[in-house]
N, C-alpha and C. Protein backbone atom coordinates (compact mmCIF):
# COMPACT_ATOMS: atom_id res chain seq x y z
N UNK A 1 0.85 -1.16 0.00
CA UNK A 1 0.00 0.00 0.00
C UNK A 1 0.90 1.22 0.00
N UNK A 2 0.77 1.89 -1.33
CA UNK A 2 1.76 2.55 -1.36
C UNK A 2 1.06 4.16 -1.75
N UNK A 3 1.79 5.57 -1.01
CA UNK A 3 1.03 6.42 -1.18
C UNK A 3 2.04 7.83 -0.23
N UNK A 4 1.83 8.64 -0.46
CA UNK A 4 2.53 10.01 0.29
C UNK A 4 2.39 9.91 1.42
N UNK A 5 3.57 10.66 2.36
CA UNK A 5 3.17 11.38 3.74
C UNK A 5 1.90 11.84 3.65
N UNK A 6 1.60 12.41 4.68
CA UNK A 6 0.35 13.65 5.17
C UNK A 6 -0.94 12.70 5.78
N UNK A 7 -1.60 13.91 5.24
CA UNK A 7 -2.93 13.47 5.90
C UNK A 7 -3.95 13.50 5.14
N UNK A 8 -4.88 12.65 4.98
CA UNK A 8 -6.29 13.03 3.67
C UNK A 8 -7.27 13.28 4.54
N UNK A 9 -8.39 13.75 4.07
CA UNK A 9 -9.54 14.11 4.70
C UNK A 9 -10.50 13.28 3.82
N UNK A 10 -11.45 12.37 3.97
CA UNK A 10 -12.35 11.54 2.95
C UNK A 10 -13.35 11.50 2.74
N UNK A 11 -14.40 11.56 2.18
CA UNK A 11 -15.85 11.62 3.03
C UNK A 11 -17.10 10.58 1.62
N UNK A 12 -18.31 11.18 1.01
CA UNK A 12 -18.74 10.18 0.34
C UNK A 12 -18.73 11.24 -0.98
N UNK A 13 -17.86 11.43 -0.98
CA UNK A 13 -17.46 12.11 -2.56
C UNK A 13 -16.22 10.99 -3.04
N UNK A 14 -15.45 10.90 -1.97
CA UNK A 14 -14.62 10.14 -1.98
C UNK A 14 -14.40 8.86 -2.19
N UNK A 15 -15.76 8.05 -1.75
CA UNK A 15 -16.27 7.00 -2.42
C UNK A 15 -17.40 6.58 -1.55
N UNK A 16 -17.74 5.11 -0.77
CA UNK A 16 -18.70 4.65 -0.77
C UNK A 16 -18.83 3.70 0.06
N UNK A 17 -19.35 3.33 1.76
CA UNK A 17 -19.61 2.36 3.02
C UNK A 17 -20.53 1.76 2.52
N UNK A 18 -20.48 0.80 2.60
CA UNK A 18 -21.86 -0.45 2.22
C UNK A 18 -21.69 -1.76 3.72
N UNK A 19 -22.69 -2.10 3.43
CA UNK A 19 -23.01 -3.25 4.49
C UNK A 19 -23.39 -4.54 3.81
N UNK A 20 -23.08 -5.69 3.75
CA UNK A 20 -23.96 -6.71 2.97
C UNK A 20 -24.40 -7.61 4.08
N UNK A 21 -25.83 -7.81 4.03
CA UNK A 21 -26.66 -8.97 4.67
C UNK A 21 -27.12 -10.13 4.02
N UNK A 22 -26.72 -11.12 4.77
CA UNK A 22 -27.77 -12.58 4.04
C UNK A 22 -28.93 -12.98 4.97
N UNK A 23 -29.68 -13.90 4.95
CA UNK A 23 -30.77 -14.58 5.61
C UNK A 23 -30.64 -15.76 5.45
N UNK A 24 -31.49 -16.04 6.94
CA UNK A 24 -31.44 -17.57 7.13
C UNK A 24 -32.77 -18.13 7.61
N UNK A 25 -32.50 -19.31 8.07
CA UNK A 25 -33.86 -19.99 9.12
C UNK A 25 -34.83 -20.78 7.87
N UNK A 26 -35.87 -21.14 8.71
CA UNK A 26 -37.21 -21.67 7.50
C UNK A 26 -37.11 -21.13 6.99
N UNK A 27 -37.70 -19.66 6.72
CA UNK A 27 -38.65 -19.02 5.91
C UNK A 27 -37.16 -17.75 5.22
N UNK A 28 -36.14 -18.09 4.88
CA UNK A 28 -34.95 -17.50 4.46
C UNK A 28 -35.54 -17.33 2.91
N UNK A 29 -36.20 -17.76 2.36
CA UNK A 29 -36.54 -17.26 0.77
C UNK A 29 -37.49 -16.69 0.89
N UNK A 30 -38.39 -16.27 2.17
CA UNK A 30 -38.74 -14.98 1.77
C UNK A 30 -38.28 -13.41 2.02
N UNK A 31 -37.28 -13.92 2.62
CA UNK A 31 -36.50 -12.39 2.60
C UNK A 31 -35.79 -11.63 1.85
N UNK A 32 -34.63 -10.80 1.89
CA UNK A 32 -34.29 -10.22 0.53
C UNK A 32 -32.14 -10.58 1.67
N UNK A 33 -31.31 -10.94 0.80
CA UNK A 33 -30.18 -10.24 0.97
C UNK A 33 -30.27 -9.19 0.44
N UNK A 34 -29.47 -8.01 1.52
CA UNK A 34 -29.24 -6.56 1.63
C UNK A 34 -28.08 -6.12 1.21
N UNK A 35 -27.98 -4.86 0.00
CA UNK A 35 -27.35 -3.63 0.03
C UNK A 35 -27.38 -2.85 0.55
N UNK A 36 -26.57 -2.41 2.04
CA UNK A 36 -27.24 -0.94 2.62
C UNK A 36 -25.61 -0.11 2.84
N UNK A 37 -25.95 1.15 2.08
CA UNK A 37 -24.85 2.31 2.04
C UNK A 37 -25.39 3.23 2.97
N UNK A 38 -24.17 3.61 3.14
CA UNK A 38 -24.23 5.44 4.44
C UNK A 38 -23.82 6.12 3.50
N UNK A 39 -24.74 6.86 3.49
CA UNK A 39 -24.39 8.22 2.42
C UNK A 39 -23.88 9.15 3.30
N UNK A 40 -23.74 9.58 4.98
CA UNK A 40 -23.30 10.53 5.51
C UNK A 40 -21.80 9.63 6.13
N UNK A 41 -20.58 10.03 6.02
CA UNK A 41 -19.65 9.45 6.53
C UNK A 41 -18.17 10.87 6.63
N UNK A 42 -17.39 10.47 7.47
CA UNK A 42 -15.95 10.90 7.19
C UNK A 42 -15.03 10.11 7.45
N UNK A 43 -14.04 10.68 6.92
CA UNK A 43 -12.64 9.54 7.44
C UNK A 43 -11.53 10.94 7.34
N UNK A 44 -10.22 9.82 8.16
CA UNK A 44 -8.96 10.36 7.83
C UNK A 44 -7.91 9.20 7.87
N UNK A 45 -7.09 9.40 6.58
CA UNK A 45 -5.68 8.62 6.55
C UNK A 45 -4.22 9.31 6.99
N UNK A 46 -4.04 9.85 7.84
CA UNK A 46 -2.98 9.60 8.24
C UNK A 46 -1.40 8.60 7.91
N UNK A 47 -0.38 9.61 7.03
CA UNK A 47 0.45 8.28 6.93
C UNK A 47 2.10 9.26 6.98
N UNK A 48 2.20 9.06 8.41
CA UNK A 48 3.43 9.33 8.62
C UNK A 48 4.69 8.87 8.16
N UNK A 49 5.66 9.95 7.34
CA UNK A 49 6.65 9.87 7.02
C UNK A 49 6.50 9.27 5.47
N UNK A 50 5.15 8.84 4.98
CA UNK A 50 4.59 7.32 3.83
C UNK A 50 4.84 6.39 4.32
N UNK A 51 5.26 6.28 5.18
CA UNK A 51 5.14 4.75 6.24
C UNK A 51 3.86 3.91 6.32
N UNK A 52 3.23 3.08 5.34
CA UNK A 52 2.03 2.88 5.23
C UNK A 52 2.04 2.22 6.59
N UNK A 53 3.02 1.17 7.16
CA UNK A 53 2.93 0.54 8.30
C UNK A 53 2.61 1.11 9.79
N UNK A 54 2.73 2.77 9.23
CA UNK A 54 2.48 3.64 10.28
C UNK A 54 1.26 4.29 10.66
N UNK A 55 0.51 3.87 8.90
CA UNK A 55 -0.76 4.49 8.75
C UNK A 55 -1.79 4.35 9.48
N UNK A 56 -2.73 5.54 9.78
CA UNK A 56 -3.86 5.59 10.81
C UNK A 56 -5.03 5.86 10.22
N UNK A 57 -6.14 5.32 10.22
CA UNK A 57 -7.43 5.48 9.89
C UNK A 57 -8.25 5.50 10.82
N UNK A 58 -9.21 6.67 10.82
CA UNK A 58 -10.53 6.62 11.16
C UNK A 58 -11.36 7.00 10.53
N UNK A 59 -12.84 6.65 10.76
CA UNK A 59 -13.81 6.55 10.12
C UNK A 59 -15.00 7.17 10.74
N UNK A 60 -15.83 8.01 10.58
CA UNK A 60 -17.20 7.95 11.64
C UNK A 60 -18.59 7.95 10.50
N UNK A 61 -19.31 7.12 11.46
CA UNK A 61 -20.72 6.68 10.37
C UNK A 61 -21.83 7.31 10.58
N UNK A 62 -22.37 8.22 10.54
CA UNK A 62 -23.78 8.73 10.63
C UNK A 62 -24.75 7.07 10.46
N UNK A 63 -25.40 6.86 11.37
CA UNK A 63 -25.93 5.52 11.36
C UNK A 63 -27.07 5.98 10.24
N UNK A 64 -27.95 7.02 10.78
CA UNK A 64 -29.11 7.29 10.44
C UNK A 64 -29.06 7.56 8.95
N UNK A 65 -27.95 7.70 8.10
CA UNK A 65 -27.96 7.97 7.21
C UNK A 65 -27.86 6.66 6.11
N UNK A 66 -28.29 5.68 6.50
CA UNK A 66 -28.24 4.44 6.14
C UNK A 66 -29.20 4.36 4.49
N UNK A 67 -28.85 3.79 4.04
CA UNK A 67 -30.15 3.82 2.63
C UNK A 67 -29.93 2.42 1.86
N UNK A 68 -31.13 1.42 1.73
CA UNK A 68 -31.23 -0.34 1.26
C UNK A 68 -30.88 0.44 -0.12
N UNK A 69 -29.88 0.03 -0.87
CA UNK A 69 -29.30 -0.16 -2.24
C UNK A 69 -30.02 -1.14 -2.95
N UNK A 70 -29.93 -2.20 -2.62
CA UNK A 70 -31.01 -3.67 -3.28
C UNK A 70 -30.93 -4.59 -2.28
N UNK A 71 -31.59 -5.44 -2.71
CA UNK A 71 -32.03 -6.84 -1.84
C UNK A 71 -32.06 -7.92 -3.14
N UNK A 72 -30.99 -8.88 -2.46
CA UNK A 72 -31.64 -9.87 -3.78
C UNK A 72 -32.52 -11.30 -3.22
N UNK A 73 -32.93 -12.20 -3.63
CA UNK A 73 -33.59 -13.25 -3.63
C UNK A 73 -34.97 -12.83 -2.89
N UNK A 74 -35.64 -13.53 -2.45
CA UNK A 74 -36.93 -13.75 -1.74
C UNK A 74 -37.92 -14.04 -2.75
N UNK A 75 -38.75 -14.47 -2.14
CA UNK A 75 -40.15 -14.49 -3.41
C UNK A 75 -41.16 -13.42 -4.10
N UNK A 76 -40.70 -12.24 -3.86
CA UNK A 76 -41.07 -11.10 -4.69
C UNK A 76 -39.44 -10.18 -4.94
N UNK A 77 -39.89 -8.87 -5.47
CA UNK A 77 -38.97 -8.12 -5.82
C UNK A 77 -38.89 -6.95 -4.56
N UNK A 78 -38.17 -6.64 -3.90
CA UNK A 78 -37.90 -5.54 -2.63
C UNK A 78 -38.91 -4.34 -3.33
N UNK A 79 -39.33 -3.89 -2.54
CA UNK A 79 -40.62 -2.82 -2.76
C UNK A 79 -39.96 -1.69 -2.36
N UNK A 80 -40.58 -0.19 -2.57
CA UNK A 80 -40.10 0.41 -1.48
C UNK A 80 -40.52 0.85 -0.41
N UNK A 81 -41.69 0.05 -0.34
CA UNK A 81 -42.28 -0.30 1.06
C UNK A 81 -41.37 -0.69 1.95
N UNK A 82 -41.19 -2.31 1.50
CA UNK A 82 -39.85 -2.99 1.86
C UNK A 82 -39.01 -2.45 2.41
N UNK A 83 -38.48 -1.74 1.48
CA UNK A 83 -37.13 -0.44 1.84
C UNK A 83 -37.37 0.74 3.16
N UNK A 84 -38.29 0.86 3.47
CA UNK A 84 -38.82 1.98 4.29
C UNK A 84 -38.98 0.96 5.43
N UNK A 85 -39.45 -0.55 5.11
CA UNK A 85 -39.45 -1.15 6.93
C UNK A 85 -38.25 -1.61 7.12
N UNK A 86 -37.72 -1.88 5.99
CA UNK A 86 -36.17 -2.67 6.77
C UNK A 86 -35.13 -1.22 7.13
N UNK A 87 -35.40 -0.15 6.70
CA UNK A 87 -34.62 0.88 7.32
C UNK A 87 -35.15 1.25 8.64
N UNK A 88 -36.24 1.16 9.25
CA UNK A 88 -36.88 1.09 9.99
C UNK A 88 -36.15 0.47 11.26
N UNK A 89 -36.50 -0.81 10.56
CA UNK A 89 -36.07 -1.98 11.53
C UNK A 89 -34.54 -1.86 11.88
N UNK A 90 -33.79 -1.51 11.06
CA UNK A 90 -32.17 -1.35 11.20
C UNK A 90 -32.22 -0.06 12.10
N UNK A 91 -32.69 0.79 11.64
CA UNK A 91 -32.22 2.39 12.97
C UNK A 91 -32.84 1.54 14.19
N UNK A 92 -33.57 0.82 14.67
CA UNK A 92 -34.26 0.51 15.68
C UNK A 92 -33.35 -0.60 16.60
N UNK A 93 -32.73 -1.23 15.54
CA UNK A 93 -32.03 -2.62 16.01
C UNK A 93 -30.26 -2.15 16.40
N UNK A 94 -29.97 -0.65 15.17
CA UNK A 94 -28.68 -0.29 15.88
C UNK A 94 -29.09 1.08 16.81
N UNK A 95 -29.89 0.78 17.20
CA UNK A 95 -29.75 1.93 18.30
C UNK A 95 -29.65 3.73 17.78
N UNK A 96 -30.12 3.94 16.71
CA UNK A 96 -29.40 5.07 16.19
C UNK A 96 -29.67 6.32 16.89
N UNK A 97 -30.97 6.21 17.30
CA UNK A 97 -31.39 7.03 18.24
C UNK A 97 -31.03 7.45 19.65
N UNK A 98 -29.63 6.57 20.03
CA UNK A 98 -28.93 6.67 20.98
C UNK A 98 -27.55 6.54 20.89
N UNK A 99 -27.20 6.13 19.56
CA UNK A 99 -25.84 5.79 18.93
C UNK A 99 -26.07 6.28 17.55
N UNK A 100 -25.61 7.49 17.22
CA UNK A 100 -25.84 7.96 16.43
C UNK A 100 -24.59 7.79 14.80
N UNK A 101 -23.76 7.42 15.97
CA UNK A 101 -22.54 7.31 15.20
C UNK A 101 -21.92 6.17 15.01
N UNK A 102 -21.38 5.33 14.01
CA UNK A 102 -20.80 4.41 13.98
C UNK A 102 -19.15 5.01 13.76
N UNK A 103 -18.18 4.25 14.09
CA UNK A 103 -16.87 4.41 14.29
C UNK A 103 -15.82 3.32 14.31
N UNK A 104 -14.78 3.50 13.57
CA UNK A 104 -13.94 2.50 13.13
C UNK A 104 -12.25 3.43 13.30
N UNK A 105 -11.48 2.90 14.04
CA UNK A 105 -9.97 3.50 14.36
C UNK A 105 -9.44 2.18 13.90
N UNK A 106 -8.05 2.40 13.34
CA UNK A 106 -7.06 1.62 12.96
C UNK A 106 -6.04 1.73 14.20
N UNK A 107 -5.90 0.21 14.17
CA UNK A 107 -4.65 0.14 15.70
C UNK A 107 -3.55 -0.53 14.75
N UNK A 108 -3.44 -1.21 13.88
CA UNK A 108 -2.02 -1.30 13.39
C UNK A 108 -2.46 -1.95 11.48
N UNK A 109 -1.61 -1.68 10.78
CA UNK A 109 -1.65 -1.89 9.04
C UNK A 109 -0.34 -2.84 9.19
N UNK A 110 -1.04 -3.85 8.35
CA UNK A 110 0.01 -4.50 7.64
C UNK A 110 -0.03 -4.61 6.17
N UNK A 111 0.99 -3.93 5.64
CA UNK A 111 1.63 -4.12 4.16
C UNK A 111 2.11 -4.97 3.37
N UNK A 112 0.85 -4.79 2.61
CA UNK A 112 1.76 -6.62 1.27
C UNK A 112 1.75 -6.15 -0.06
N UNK A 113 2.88 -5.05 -0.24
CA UNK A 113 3.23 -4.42 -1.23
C UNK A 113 1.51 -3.91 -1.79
N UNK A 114 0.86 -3.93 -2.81
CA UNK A 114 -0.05 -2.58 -3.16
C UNK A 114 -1.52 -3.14 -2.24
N UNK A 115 -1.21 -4.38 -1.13
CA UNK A 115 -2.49 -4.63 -0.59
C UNK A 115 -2.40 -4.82 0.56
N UNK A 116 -3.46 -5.19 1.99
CA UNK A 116 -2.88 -5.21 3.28
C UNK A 116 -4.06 -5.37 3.97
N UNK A 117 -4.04 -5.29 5.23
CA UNK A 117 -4.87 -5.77 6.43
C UNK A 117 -5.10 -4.48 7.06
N UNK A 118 -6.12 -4.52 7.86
CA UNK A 118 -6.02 -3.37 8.66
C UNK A 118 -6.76 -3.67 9.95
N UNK A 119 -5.93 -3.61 11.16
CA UNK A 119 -6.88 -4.27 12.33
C UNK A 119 -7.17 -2.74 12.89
N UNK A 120 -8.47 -2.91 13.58
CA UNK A 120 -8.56 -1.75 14.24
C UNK A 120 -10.24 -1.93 15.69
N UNK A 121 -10.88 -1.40 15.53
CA UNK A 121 -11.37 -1.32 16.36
C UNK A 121 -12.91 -0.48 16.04
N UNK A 122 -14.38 -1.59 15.85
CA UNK A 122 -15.41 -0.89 15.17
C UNK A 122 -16.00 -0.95 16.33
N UNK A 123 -16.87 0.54 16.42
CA UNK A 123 -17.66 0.98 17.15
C UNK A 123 -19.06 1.14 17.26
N UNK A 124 -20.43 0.17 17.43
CA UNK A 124 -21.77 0.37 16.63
C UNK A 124 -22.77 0.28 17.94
N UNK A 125 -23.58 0.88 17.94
CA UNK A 125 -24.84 0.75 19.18
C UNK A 125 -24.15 0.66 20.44
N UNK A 126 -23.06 2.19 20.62
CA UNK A 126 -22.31 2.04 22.00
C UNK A 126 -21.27 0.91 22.44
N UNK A 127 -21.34 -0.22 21.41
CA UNK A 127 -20.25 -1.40 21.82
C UNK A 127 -19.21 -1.24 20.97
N UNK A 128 -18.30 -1.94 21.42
CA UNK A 128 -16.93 -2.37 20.56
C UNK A 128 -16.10 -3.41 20.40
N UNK A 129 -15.64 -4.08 19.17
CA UNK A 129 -15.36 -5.19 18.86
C UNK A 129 -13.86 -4.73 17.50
N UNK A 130 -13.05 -5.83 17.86
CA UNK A 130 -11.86 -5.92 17.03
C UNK A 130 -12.68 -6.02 15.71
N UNK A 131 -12.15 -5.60 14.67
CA UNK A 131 -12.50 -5.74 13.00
C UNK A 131 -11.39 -5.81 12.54
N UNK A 132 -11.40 -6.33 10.97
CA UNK A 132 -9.96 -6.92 10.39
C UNK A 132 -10.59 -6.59 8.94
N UNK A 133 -9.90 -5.57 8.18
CA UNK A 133 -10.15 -5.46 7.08
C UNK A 133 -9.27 -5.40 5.98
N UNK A 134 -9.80 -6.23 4.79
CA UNK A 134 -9.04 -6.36 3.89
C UNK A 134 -8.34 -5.58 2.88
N UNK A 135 -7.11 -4.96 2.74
CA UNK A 135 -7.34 -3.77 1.55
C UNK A 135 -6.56 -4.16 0.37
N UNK A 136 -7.39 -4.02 -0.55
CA UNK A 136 -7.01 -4.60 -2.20
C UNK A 136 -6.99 -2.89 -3.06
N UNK A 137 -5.47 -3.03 -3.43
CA UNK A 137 -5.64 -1.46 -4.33
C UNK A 137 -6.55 -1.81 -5.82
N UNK A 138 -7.22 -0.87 -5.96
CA UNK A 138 -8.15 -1.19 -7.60
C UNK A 138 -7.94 -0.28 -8.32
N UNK A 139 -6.41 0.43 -8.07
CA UNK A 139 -6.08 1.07 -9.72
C UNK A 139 -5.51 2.19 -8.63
N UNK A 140 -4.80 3.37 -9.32
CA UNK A 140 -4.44 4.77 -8.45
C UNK A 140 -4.81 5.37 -7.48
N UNK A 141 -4.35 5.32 -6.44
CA UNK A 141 -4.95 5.97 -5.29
C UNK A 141 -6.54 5.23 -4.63
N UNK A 142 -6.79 4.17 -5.45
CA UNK A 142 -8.43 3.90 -5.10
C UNK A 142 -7.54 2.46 -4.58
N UNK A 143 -8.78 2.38 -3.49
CA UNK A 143 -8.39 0.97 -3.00
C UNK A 143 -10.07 0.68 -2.19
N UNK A 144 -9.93 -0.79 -1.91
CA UNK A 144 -11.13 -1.36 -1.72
C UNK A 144 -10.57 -2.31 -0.48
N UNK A 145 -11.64 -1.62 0.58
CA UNK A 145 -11.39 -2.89 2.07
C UNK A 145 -13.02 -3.55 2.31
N UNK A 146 -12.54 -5.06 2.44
CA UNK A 146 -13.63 -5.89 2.91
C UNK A 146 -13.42 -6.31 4.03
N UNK A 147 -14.01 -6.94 4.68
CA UNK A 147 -14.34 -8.09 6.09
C UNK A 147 -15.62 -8.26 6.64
N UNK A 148 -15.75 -9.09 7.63
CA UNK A 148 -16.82 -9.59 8.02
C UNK A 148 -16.76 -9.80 9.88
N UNK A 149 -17.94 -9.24 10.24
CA UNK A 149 -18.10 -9.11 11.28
C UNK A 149 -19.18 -9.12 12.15
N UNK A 150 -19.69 -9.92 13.06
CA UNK A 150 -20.35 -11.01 13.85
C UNK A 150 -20.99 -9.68 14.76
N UNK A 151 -22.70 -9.73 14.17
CA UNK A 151 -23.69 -8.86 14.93
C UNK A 151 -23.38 -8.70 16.69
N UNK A 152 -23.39 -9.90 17.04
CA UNK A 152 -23.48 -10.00 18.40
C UNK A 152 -22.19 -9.94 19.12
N UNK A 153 -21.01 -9.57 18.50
CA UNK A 153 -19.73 -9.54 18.63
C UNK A 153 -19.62 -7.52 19.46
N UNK A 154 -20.64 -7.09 18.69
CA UNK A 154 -21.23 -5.66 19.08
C UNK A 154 -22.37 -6.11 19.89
N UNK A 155 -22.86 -7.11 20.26
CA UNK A 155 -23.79 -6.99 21.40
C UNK A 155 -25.09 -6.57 20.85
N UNK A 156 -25.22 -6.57 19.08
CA UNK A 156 -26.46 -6.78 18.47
C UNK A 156 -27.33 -7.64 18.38
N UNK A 157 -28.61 -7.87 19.05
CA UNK A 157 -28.99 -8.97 18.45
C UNK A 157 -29.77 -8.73 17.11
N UNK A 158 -29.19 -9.92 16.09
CA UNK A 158 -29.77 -9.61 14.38
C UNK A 158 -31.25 -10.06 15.03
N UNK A 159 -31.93 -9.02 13.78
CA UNK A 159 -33.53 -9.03 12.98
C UNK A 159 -33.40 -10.64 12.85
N UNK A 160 -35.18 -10.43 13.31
CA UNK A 160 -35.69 -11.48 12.90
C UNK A 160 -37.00 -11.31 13.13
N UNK A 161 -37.81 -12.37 12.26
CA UNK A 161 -39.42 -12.32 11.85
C UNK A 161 -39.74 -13.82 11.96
N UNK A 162 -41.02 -13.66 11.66
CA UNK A 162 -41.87 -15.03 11.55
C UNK A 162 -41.65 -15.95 12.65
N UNK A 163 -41.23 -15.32 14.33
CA UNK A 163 -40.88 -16.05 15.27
C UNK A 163 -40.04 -17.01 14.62
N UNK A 164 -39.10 -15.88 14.48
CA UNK A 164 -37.56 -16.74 13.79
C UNK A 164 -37.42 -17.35 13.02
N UNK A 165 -38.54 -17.55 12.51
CA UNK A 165 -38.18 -18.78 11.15
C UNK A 165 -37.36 -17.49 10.07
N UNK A 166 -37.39 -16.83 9.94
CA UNK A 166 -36.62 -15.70 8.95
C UNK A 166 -35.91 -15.23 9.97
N UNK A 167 -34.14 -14.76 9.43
CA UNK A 167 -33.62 -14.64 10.53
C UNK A 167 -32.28 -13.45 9.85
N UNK A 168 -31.71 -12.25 10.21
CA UNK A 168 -30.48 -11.71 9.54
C UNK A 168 -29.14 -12.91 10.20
N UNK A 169 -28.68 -13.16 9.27
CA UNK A 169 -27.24 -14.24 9.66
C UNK A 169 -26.75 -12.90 10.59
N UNK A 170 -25.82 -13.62 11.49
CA UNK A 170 -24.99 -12.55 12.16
C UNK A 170 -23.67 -12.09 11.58
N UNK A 171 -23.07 -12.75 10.60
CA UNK A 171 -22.22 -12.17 9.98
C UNK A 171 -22.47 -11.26 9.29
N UNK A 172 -21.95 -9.95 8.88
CA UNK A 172 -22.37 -8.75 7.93
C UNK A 172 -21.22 -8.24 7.45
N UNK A 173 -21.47 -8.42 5.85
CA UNK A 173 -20.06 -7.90 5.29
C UNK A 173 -19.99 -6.56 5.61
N UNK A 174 -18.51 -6.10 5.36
CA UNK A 174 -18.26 -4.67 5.29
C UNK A 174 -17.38 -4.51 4.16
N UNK A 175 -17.87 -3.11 3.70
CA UNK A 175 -16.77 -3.08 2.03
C UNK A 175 -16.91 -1.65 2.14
N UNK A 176 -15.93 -1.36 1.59
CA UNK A 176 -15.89 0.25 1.22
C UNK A 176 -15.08 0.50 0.32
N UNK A 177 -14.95 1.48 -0.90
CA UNK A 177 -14.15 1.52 -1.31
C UNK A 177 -14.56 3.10 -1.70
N UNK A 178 -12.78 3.37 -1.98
CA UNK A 178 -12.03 4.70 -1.46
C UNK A 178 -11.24 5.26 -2.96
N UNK A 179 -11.52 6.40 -3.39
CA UNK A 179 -10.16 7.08 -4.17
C UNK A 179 -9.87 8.52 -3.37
N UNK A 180 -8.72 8.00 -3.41
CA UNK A 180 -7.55 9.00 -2.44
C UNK A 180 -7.62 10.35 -3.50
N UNK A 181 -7.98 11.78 -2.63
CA UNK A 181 -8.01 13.02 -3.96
C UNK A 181 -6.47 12.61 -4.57
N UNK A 182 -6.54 13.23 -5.60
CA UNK A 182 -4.99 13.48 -6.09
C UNK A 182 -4.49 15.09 -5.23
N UNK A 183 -3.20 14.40 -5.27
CA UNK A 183 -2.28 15.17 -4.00
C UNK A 183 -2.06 16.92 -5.12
């Protein structure tokens, strides 16, 4: 991961937080897997000296600013009915109304020439849990981090319906991807 000293400032011009959900239980085909983006976000990269190994990230999430992108499978097509209860149900289930902010700090980067890891520390509905994210560069200055991370690991308990027979898996991807302004 290779890139200048200084400091960037990032936000959703810059690119784009997404969440991915699957479903489970009996009644798992009638639900939808989820696209959900934060359109309100900031960050900062920090990279002393270009020392990527030195590099510092944080992140903060406007929860409330959450918006379902798509849903795939179930036995109809996501409505935007749909869309209006499962946003619903998500501000309700992360607390947004009391945790307004989601938050992610980097505690140490590891470098594997233009790709790397990033452990740090995510912050959601007042709790906190280690996260490990993946970073794959996808051309100049843009790079793309994934991982996956366990609802109840934050002390969430996942959505669920139909007295559980429909159920959100507790794993939930995380992806974001980033182009760095030009310097």
């Amino acid at each position: 991961m290779t890139t200048s000293a200084g400091s960037v400032t990032l936000g959703p011009k810059d690119g784009r937080i997404c969440i991915r959900t699957t479903r489970e239980g009996m009644a798992a085909k009638v639900g939808h897997d989820l696209e959900i983006e934060f359109g309100a976000w900031s960050g900062e990269v920090v990279m002393p000296n270009g020392d990527s190994a030195a590099a510092k990230v944080s992140v903060r999430i406007e929860v409330g600013s959450l918006t379902v992108i798509s849903g795939t499978g179930g036995v109809s097509k996501l409505s935007d009915d749909d869309r209006q209860e499962i946003t619903r149900n998500a501000l309700k289930v992360l607390g947004a109304d009391r945790h307004p902010i989601a938050e992610f700090r980097s505690e140490q980067v590891q470098a594997m020439g233009d790709n790397g890891e990033l452990q740090g520390t995510l912050q959601v509905a007042g709790n906190s849990a280690p996260a490990s994210l993946h970073i794959t560069s996808t051309g100049p200055r843009a790079w793309r981090a994934t991982g996956v991370i366990a609802q109840t690991a934050l002390g969430i308990k996942p959505y669920k319906a139909f007295l559980g027979a429909l159920r959100l898996a507790d794993a939930v991807g995380i992806e974001a991807e980033i182009n760095l302004p030009a310097e």
